[in-house]
Protein backbone atom coordinates (compact mmCIF):
# COMPACT_ATOMS: atom_id res chain seq x y z
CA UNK A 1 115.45 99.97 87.67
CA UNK A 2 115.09 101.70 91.32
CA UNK A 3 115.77 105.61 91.56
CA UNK A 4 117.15 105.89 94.58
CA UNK A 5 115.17 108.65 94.96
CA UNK A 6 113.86 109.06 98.54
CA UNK A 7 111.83 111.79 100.04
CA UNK A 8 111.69 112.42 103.48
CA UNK A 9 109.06 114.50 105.19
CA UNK A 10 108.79 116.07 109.21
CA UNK A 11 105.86 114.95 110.54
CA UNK A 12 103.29 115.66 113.03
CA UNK A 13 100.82 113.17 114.05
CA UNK A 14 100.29 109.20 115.41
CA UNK A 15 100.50 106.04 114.04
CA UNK A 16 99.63 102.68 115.13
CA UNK A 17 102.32 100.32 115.16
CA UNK A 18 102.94 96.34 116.37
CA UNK A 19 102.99 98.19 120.18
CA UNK A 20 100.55 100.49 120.23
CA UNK A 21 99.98 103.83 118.95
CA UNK A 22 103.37 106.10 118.52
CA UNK A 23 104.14 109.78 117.82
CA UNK A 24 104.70 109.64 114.47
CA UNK A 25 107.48 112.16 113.46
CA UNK A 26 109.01 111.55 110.18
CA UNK A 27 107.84 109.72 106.98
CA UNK A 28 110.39 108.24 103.90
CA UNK A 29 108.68 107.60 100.43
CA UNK A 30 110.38 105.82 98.18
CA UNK A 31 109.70 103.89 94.54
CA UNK A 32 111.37 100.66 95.25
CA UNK A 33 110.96 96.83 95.21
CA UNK A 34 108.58 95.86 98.08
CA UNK A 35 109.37 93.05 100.70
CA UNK A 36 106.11 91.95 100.76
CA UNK A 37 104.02 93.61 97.97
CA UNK A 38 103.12 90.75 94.65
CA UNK A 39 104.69 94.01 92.25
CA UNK A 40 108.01 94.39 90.64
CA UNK A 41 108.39 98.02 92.50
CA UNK A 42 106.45 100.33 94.63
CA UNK A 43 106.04 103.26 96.01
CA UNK A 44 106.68 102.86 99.73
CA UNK A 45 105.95 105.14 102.51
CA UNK A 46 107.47 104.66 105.85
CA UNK A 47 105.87 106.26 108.70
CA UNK A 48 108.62 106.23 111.79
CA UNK A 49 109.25 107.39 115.18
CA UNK A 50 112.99 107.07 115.04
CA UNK A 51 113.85 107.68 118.54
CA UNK A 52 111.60 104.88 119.64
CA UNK A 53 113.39 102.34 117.43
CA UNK A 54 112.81 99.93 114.74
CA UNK A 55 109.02 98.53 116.05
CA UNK A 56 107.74 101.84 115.53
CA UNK A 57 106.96 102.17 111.71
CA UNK A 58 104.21 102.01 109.43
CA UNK A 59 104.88 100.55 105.89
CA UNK A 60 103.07 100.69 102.86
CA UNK A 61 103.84 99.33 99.90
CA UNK A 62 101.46 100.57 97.10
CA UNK A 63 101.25 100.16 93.65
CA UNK A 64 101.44 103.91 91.40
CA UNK A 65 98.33 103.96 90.69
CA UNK A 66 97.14 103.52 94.30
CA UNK A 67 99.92 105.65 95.34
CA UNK A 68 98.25 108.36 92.86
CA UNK A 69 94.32 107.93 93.89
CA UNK A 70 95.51 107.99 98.23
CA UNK A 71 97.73 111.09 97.27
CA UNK A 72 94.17 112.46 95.24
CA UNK A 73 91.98 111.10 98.24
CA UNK A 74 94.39 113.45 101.12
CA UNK A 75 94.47 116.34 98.65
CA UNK A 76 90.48 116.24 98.52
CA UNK A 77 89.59 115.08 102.01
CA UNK A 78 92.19 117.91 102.84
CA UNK A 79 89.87 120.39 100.63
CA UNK A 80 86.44 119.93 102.42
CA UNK A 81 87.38 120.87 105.46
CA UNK A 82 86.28 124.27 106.32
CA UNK A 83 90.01 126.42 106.79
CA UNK A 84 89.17 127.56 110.21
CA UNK A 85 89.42 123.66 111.31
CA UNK A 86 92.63 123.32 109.41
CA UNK A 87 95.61 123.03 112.42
């Protein structure tokens, strides 16, 4: 059964799309059946430039538990770094 459910984030940072690297500005995540994924449903993260049009996204499509241990992975990373680095 799919939620619906989609969170949307602002963004600032790149990505690297099929042309090249992009300004990445906004990011959808979603719990959803994947278009490529071998899984029932995933949680899928959209990384997008919207003004640029469709060719500049990121997908993922992860299972939870990977979902879970990246999300764990940021949060950590994010916690070794010294606050007077943090931008």
């Amino acid at each position: 059964m799919c939620t619906y459910t989609t969170e949307r984030v602002d963004l600032s940072g790149s990505a690297k799309g099929p042309n090249g690297w992009f300004t990445a500005t906004t990011a959808s995540v979603y719990y959803d059946h994947p278009v490529h994924a071998p899984a029932g449903h995933t949680l899928n993260i959209d990384v997008l430039a919207p003004k640029l049009g469709p060719s500049a996204r990121v997908a993922l499509e992860l299972s939870a538990d990977s979902a879970r241990a990246l999300a764990s992975a940021i949060v950590a990373a994010l916690g070794a770094v010294p606050s007077d680095l943090l931008e």
